[in-house]
Protein backbone atom coordinates (compact mmCIF):
# COMPACT_ATOMS: atom_id res chain seq x y z
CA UNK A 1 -12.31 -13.57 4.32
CA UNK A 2 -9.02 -15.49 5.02
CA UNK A 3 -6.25 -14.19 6.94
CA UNK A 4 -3.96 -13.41 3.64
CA UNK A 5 -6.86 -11.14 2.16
CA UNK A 6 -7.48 -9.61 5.40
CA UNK A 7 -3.75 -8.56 5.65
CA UNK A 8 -3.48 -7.19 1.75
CA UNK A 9 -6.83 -4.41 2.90
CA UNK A 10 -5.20 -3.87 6.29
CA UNK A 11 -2.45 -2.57 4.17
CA UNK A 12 -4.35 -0.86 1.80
CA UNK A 13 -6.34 0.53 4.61
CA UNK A 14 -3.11 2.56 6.22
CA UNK A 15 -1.71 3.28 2.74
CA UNK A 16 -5.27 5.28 2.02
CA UNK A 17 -5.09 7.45 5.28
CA UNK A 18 -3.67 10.74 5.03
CA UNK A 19 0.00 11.50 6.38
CA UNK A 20 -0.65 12.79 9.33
CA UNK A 21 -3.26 9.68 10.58
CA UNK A 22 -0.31 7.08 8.69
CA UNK A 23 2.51 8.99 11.24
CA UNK A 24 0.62 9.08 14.10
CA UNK A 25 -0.43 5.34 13.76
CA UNK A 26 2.99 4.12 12.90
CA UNK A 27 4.89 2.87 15.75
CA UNK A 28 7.08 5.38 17.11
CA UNK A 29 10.15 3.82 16.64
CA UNK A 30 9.40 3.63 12.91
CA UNK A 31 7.78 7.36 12.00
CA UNK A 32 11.43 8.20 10.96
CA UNK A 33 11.59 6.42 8.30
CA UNK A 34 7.75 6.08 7.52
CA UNK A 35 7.65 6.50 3.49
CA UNK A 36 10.05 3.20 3.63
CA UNK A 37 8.01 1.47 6.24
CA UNK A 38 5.06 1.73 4.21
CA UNK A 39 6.69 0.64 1.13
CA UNK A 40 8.78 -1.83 2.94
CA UNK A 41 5.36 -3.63 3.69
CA UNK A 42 3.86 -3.58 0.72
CA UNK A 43 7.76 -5.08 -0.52
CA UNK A 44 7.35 -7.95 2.76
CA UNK A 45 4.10 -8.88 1.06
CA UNK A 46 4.83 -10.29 -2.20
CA UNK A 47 4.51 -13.74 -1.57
CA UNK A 48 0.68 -13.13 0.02
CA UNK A 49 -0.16 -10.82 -2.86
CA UNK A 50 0.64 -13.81 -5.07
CA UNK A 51 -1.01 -16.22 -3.50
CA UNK A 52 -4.31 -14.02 -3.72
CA UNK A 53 -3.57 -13.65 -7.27
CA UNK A 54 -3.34 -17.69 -7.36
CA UNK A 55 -6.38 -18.32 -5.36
CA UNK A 56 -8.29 -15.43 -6.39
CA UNK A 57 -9.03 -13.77 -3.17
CA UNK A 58 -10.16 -11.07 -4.79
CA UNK A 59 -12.09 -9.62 -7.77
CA UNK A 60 -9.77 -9.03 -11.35
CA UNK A 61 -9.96 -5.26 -10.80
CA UNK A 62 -8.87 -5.41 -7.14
CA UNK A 63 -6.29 -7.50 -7.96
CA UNK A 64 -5.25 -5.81 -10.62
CA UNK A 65 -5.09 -2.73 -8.24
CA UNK A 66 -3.26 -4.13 -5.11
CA UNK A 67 -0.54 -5.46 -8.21
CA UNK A 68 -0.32 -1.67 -9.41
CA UNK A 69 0.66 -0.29 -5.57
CA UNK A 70 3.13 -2.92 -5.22
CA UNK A 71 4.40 -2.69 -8.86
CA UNK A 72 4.51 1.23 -7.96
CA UNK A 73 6.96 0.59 -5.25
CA UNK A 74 9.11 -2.09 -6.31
CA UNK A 75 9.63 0.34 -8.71
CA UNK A 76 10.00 3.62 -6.73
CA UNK A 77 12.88 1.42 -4.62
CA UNK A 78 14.93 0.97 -7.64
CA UNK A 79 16.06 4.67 -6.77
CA UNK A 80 16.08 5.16 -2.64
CA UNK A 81 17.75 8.62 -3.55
CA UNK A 82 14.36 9.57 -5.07
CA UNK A 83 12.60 12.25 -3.47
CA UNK A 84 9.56 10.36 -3.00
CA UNK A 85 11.08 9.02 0.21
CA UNK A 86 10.31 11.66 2.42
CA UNK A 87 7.91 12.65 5.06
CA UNK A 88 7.21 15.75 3.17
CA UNK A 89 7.12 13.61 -0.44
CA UNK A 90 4.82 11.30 1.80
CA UNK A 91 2.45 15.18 1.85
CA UNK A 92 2.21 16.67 -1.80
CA UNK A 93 3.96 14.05 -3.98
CA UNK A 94 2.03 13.04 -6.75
CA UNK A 95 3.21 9.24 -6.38
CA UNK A 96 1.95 9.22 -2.39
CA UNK A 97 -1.16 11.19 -3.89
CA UNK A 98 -1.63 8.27 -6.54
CA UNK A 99 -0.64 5.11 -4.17
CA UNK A 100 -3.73 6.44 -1.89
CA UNK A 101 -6.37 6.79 -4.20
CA UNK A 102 -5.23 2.67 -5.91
CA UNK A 103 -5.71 1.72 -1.70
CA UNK A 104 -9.03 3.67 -1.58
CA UNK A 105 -10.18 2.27 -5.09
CA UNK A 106 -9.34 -1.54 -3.42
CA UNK A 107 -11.30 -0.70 -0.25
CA UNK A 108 -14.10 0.34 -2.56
CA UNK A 109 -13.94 -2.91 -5.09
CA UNK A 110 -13.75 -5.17 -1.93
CA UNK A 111 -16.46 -3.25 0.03
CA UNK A 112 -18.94 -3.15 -2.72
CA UNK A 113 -18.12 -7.16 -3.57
CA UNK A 114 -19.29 -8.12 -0.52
């Protein structure tokens, strides 16, 4: 798998994990502000996630997945003042809930492709 593909699961990967296993593997100078971190990357990536569309690094339904996190987050930045940017938020809200099981369904597409 190329570099670009292996980036777009290392993402998913952390997005999956529970809170407490995302803060504690977040660099400490970032845990702060981890909900934006983690969005923030997913944001950084939108030229890689388009080239994997392009060159179809990955299956339709994976794709179609890894567009649905980042589509989830460009639009949960439209409004920072939402409360989904919080550390608790990052707990019990349903769109953290949702986010993880779309990285976990990835993992499991691109597992089970291999």
């Amino acid at each position: 798998m190329c570099d670009e593909a292996n980036f777009i699961l290392d993402l998913a990967r952390e997005l999956s994990w529970e809170y407490k296993e995302q803060y504690n593997n977040m660099e400490s100078f970032a845990r702060w502000n981890l909900p934006e971190e983690i969005g923030l990357e997913w944001e950084d990536a939108e030229l890689i996630i388009k080239k994997a569309e392009d060159e179809e690094m990955f299956s339709k339904e994976a794709m179609s997945t890894i567009n649905e996190i980042f589509n989830n987050f460009d639009s949960a930045f439209d409004d920072m003042t939402s409360e989904v940017w919080t550390h608790r938020a990052m707990q019990v809200h349903p769109f953290w809930m949702k986010q993880r099981e779309l990285a976990k369904k990835v993992l499991s597409l691109t597992i089970d492709s291999k």
